[in-house]
N, C-alpha and C. Protein backbone atom coordinates (compact mmCIF):
# COMPACT_ATOMS: atom_id res chain seq x y z
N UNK A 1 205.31 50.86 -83.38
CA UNK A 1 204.82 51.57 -82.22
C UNK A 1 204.67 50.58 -81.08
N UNK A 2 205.57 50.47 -79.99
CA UNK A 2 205.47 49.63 -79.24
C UNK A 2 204.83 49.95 -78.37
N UNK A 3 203.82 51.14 -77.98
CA UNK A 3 203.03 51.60 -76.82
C UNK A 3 201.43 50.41 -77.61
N UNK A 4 201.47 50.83 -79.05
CA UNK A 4 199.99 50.14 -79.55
C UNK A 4 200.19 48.63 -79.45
N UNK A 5 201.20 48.41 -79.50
CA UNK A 5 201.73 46.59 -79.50
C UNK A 5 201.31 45.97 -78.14
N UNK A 6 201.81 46.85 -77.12
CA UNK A 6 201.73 46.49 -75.97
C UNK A 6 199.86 46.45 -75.40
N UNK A 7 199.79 47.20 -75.83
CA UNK A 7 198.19 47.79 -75.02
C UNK A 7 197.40 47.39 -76.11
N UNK A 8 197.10 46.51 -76.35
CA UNK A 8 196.50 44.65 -77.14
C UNK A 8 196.45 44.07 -76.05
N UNK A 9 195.34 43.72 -75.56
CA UNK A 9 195.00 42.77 -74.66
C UNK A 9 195.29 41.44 -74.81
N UNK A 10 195.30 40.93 -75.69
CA UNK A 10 195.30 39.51 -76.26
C UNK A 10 196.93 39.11 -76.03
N UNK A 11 197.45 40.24 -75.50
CA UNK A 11 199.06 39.58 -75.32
C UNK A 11 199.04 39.36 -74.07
N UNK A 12 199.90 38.48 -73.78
CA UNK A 12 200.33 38.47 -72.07
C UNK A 12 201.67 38.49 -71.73
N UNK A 13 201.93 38.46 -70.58
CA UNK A 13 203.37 38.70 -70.13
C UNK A 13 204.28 37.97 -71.13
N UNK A 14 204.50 36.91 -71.40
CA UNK A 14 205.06 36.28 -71.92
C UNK A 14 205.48 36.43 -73.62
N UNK A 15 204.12 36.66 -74.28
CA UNK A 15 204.54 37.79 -75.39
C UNK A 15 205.37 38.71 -75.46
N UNK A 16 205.07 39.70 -74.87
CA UNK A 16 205.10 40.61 -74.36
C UNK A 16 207.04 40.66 -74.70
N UNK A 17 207.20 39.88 -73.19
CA UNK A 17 208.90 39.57 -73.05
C UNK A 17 209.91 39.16 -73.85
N UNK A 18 208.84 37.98 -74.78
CA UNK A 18 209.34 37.13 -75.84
C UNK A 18 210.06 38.25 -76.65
N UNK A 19 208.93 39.21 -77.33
CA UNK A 19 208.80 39.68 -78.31
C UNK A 19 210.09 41.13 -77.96
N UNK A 20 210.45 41.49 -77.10
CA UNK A 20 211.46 42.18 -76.20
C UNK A 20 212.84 42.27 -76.82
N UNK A 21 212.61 40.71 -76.37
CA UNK A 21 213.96 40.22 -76.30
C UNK A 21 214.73 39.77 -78.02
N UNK A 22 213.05 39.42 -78.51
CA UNK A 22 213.68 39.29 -80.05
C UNK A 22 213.89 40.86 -80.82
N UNK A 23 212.85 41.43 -80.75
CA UNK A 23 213.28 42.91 -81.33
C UNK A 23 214.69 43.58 -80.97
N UNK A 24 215.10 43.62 -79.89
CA UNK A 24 216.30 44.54 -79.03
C UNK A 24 217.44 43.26 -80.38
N UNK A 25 217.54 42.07 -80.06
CA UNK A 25 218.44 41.11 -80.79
C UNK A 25 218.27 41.84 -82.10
N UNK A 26 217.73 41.65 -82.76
CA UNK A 26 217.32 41.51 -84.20
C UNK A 26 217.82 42.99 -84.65
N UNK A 27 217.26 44.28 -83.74
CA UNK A 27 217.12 45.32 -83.87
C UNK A 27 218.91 46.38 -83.82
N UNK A 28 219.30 45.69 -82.83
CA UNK A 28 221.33 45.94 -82.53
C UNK A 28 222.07 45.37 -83.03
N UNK A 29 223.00 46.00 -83.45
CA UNK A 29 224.02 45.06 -84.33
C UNK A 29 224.87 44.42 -82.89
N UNK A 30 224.86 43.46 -82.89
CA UNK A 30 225.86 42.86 -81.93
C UNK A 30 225.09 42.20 -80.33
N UNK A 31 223.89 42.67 -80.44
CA UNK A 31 223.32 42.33 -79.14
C UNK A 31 223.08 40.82 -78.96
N UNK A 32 222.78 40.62 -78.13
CA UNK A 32 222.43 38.87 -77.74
C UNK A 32 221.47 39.07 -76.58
N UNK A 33 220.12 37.88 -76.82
CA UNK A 33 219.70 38.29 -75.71
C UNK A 33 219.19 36.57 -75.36
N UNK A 34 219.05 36.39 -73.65
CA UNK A 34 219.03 35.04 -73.29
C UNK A 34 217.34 35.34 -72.89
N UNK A 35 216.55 34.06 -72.93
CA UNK A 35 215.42 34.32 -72.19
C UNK A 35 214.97 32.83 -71.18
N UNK A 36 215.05 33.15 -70.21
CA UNK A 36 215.04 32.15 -69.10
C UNK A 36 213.61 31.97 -68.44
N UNK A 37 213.13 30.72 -69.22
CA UNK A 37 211.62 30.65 -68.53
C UNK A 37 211.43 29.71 -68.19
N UNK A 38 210.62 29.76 -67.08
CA UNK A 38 210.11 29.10 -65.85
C UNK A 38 208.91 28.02 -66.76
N UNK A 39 208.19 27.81 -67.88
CA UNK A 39 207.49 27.54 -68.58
C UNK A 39 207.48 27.05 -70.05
N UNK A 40 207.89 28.03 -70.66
CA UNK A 40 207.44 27.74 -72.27
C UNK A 40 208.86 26.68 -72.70
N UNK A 41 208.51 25.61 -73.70
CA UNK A 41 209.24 25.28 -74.50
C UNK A 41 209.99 25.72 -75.36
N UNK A 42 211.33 25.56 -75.70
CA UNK A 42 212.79 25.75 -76.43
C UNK A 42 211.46 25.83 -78.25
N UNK A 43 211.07 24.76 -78.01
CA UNK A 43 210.26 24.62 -79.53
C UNK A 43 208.90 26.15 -79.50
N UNK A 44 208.43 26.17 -78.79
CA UNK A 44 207.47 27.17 -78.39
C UNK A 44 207.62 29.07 -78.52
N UNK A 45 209.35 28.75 -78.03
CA UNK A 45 210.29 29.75 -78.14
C UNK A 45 210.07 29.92 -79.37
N UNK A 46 210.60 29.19 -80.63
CA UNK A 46 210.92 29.12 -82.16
C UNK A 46 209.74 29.87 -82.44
N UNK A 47 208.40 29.22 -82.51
CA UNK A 47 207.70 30.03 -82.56
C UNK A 47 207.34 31.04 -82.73
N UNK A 48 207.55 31.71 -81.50
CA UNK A 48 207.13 32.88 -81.50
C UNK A 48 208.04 34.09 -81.62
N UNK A 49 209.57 33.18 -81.62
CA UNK A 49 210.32 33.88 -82.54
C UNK A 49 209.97 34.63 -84.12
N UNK A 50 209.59 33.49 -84.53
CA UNK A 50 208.90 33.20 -86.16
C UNK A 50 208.16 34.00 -86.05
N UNK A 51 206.86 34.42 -85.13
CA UNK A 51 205.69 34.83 -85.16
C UNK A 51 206.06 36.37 -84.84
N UNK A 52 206.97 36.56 -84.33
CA UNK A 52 207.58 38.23 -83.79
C UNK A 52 208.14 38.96 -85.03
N UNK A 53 208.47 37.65 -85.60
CA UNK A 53 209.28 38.88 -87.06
C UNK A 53 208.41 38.57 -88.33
N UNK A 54 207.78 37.58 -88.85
CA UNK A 54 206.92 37.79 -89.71
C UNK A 54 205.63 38.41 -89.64
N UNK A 55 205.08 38.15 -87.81
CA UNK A 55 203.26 38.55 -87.86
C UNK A 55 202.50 38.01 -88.36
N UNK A 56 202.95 36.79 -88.55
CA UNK A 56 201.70 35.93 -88.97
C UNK A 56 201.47 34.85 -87.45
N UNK A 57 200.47 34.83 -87.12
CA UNK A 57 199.92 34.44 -85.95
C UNK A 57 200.58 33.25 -85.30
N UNK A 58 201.05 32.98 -84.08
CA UNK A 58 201.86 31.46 -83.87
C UNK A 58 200.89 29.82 -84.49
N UNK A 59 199.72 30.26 -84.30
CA UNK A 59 198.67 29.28 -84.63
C UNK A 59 198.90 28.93 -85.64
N UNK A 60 198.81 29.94 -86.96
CA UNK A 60 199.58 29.31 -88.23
C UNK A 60 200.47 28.65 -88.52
N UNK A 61 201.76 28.86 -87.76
CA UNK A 61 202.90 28.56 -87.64
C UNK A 61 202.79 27.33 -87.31
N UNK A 62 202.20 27.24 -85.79
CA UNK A 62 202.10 25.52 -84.80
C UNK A 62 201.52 24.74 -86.14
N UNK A 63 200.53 25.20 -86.74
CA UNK A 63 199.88 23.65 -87.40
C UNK A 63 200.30 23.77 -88.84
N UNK A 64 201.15 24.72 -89.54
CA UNK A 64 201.63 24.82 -91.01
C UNK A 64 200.74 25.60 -91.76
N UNK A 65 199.60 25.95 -90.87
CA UNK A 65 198.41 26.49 -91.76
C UNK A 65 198.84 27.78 -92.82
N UNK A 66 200.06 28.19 -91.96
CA UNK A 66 200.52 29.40 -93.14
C UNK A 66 201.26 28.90 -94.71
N UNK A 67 201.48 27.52 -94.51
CA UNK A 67 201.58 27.16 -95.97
C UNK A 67 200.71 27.53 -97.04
N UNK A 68 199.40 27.22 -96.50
CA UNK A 68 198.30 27.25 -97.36
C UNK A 68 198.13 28.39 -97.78
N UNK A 69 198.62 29.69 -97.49
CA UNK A 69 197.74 30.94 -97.82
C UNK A 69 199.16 31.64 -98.33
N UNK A 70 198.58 32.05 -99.99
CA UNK A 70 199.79 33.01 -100.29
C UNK A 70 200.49 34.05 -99.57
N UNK A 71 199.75 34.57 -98.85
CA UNK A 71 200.00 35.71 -98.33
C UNK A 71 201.08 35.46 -97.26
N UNK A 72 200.77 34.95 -96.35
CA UNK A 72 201.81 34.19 -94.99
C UNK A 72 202.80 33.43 -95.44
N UNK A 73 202.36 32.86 -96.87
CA UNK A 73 203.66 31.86 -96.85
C UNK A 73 204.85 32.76 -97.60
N UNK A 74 204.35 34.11 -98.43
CA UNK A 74 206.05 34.98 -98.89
C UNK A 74 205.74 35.77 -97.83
N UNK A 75 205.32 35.88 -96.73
CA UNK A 75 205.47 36.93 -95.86
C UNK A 75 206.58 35.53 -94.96
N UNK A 76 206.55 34.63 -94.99
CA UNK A 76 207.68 33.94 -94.06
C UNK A 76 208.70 34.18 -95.16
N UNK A 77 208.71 33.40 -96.33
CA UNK A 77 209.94 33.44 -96.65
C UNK A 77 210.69 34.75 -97.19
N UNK A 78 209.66 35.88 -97.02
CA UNK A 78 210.52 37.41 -96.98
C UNK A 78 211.44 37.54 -95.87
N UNK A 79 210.84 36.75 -94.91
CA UNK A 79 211.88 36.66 -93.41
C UNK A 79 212.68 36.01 -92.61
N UNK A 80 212.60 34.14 -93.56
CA UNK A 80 212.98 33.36 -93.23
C UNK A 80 214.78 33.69 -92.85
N UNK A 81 215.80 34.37 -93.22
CA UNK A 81 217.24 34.78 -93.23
C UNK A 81 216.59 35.84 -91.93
N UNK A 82 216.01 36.79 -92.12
CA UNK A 82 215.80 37.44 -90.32
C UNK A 82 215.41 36.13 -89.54
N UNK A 83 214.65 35.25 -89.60
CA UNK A 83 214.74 34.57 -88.68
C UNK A 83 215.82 33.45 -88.53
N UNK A 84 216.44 33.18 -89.06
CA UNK A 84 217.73 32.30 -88.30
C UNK A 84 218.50 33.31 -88.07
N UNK A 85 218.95 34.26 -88.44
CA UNK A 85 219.87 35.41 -87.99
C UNK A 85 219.23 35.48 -86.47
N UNK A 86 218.29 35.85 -86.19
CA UNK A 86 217.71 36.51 -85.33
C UNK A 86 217.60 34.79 -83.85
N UNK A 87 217.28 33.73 -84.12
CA UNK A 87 217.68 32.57 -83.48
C UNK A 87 219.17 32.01 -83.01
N UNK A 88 219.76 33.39 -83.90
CA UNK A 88 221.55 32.62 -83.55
C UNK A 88 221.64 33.83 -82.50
N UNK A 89 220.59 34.57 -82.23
CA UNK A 89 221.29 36.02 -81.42
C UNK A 89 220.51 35.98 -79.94
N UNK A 90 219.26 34.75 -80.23
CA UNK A 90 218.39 34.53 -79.11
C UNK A 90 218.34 33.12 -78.23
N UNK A 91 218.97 33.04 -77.23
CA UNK A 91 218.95 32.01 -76.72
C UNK A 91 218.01 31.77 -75.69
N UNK A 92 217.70 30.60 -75.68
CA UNK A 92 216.12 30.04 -74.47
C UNK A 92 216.47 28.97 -73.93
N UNK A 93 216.56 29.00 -72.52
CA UNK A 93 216.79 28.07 -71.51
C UNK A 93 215.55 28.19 -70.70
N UNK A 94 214.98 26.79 -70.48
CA UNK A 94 214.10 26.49 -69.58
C UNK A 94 214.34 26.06 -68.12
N UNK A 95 214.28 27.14 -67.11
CA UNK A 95 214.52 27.18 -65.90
C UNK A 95 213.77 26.49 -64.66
N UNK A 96 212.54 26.24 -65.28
CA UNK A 96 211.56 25.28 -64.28
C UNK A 96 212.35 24.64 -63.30
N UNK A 97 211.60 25.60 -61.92
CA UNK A 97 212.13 24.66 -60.66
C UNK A 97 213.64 25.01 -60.05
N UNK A 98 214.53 25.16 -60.72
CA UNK A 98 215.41 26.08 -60.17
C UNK A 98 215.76 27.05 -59.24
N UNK A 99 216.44 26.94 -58.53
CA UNK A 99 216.17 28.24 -57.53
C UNK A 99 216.65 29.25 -57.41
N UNK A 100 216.83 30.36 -57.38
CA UNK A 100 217.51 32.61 -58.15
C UNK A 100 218.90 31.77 -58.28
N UNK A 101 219.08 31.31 -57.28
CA UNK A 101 221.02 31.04 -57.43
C UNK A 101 222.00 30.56 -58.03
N UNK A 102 221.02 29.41 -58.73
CA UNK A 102 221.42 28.78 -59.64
C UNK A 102 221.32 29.46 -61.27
N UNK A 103 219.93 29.88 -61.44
CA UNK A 103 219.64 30.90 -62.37
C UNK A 103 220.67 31.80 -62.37
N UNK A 104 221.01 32.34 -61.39
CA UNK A 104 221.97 33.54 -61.61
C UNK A 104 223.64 33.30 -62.17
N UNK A 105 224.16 31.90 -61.62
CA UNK A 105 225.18 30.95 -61.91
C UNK A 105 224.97 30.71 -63.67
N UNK A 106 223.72 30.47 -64.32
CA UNK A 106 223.15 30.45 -65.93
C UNK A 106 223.68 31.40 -66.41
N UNK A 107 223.12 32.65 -65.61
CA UNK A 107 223.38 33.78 -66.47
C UNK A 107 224.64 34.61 -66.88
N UNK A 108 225.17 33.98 -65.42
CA UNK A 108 226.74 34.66 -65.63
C UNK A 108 227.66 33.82 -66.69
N UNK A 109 227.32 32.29 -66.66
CA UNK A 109 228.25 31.37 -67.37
C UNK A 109 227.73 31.61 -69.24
N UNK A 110 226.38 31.96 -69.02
CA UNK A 110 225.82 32.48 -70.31
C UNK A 110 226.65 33.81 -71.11
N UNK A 111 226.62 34.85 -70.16
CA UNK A 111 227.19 36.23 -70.63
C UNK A 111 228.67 36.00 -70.73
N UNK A 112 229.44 35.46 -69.69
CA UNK A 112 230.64 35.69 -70.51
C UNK A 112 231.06 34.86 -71.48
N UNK A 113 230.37 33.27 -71.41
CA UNK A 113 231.07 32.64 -73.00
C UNK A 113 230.28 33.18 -74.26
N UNK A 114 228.94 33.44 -74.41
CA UNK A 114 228.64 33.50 -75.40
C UNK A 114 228.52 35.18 -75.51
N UNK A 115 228.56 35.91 -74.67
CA UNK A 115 228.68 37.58 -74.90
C UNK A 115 229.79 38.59 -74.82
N UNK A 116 230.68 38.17 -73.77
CA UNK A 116 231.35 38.36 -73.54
C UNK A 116 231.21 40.18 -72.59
N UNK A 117 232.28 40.34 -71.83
CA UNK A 117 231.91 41.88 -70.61
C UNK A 117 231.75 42.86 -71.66
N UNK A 118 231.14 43.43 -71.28
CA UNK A 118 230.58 45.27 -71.87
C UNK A 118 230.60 45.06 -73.20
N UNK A 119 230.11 43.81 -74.03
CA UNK A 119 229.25 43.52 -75.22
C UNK A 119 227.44 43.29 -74.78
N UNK A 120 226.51 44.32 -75.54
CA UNK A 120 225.61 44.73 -75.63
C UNK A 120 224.56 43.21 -75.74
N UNK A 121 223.57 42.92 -74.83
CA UNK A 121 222.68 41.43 -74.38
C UNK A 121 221.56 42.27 -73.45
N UNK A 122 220.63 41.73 -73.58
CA UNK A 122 218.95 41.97 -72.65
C UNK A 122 219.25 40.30 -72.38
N UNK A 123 218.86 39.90 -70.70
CA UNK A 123 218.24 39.12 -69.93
C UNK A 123 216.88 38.98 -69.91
N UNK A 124 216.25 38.25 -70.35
CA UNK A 124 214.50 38.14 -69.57
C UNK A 124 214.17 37.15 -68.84
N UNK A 125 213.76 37.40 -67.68
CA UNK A 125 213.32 36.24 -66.67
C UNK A 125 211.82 36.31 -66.94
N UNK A 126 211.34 34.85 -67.62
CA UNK A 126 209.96 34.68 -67.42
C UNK A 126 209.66 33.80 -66.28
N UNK A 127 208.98 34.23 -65.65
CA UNK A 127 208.39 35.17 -64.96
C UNK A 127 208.75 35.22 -63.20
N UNK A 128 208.41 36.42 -62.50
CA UNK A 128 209.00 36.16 -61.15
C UNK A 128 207.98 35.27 -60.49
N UNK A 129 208.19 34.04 -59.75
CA UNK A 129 207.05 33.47 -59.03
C UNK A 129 207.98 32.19 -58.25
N UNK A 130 207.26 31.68 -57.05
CA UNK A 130 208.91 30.47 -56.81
C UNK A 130 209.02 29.81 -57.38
N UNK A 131 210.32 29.29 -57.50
CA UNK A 131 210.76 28.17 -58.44
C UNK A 131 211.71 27.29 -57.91
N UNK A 132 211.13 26.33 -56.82
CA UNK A 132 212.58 25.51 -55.89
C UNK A 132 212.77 26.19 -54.72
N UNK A 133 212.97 27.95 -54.52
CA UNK A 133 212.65 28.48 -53.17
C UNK A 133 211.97 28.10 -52.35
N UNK A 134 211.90 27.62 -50.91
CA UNK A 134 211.41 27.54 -50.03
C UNK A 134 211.90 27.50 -48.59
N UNK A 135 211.62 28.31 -47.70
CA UNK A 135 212.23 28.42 -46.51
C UNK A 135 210.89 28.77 -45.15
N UNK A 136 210.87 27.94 -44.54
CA UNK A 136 209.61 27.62 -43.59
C UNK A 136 209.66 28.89 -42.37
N UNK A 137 210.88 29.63 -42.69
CA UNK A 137 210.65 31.04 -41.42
C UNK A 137 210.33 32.20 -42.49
N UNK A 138 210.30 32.25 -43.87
CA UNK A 138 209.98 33.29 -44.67
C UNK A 138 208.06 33.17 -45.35
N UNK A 139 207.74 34.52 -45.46
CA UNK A 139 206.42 34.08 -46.20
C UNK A 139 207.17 34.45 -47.84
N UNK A 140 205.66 34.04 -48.39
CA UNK A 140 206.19 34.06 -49.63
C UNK A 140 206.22 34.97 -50.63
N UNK A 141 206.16 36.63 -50.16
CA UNK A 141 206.45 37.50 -50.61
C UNK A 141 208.07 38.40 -50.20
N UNK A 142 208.23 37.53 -48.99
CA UNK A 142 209.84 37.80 -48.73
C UNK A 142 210.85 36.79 -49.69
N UNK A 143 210.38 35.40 -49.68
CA UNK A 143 211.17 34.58 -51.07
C UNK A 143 211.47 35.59 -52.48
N UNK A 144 209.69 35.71 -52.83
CA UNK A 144 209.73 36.92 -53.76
C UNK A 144 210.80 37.69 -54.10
N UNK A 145 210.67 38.73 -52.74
CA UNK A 145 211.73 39.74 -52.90
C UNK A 145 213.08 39.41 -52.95
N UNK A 146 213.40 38.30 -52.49
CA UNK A 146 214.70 37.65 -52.43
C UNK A 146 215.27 37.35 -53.95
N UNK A 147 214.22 36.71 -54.61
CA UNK A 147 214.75 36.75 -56.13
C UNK A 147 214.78 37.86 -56.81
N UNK A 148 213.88 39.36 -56.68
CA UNK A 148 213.98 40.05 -57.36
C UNK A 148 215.33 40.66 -57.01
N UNK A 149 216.14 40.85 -55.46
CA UNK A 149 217.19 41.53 -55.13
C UNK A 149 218.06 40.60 -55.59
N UNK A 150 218.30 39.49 -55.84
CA UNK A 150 219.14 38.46 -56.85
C UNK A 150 219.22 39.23 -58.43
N UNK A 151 217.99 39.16 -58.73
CA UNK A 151 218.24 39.67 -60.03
C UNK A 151 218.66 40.73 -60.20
N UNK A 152 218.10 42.03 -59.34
CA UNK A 152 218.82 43.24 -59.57
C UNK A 152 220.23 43.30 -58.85
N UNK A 153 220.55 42.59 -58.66
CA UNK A 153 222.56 42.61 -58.24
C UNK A 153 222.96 42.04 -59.13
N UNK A 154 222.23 40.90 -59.35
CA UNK A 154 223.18 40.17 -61.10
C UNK A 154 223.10 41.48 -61.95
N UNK A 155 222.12 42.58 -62.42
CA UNK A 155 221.95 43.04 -63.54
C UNK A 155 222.96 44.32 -63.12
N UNK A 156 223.27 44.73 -61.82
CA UNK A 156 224.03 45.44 -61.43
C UNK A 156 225.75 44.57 -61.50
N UNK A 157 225.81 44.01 -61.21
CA UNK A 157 227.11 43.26 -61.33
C UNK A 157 227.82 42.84 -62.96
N UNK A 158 226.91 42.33 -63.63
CA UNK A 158 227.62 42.41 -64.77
C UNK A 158 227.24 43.86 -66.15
N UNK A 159 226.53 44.81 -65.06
CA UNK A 159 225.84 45.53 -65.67
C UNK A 159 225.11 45.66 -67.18
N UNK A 160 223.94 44.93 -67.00
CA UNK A 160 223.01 44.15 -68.11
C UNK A 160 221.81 44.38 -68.15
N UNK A 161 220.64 45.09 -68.53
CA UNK A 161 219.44 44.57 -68.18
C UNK A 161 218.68 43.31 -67.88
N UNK A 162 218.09 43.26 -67.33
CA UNK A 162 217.35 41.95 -67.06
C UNK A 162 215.56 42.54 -66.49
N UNK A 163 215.03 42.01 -67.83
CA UNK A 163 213.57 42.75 -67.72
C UNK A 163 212.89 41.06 -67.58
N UNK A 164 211.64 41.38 -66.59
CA UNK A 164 210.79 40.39 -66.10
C UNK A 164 209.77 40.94 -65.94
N UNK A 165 209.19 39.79 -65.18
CA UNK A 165 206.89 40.31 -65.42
C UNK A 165 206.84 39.45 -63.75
N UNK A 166 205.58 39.89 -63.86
CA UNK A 166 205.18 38.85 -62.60
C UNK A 166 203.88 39.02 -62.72
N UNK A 167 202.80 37.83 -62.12
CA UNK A 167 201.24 38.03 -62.40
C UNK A 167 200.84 38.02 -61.28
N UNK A 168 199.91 38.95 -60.82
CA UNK A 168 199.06 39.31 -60.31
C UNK A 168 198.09 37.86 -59.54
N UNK A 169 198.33 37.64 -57.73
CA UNK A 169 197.38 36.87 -57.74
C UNK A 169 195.69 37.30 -58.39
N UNK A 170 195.17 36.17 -59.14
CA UNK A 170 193.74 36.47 -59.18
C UNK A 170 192.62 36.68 -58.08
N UNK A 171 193.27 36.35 -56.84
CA UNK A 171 192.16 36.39 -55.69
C UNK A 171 192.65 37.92 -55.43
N UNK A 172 193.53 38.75 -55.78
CA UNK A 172 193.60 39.77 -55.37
C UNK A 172 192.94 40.85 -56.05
N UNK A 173 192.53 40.35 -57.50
CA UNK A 173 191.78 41.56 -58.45
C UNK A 173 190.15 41.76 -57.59
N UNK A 174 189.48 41.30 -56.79
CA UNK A 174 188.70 41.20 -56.07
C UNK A 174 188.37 41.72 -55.16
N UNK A 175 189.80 41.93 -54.68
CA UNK A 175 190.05 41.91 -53.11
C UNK A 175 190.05 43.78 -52.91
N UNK A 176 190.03 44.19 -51.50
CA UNK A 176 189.75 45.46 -51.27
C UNK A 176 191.24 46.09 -51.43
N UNK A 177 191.87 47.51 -52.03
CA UNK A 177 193.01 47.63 -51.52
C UNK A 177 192.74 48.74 -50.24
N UNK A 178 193.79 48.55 -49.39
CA UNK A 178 193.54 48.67 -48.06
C UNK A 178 195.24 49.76 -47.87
């Protein structure tokens, strides 16, 4: 039930996306999906790869603690073959700092060697926020929009999804809406 998965507080965007992009893979015969983040580690990725198809908590995972406990440790190796299956179908590139154009140059050189046209792939951009953009006559909700109309022409052009998040300034949960 992915409405109860989602609406868990304790997840955040990044879960959230992770967990997206591994299900849709794992879940299609033939799909591939890339996830391009502005943040998390290639190793971090593994993770919560691991942690998406067994359910045993990433914490376990990070420190081995799921060795110790019968339960987690045949609940991995019930899944260990889903999870390298499922790592050969999920690729993670760390985009930090980059700017939409170049990202978008990733994604295309991504989809056609390793997917190839009108073979079945989800995109995830973690997360929208700048990254290397900057232009001193724009504010920074026009940059913004500049990457999101990047992304939605890439996802229109090679016709692909490409699902992303974006967070909420915190000075704005405060603030009046007007």
């Amino acid at each position: 039930n992915i409405y109860a998965w989602v609406s868990r507080p304790k997840h955040g965007k990044s879960t959230i996306l992770n967990d997206l992009a591994i299900k849709m893979a794992s879940l299609n015969p033939g799909c591939k999906a890339l996830v391009l983040d502005t943040e998390m580690s290639t190793i971090d990725m593994k993770f919560r790869v691991a942690s998406s198809l067994t359910g045993i908590p990433v914490w376990h995972l990070e420190t081995g603690n799921w060795k110790k406990n019968q339960q987690l440790f045949a609940r991995f190796q019930d899944s260990k073959k889903q999870i390298l299956d499922t790592q050969n179908k999920v690729d993670h590139l760390q985009v930090a700092g980059k700017p939409i154009e170049q990202v978008a140059s990733i994604v295309k050189r991504w989809y056609f060697s390793k997917v190839g046209r009108g073979n079945p792939c989800v995109v995830i951009y973690d997360y929208i926020k700048l990254t290397g953009e900057s232009d001193k006559n724009k504010q920074e909700y026009q940059l913004i929009g500049e990457k999101v109309n990047t992304l939605k022409e890439l996802s229109l052009e090679l016709n692909i999804p490409i699902l992303s998040a974006c967070q909420l300034n915190r000075s704005a949960e405060s603030g009046v809406d007007d």
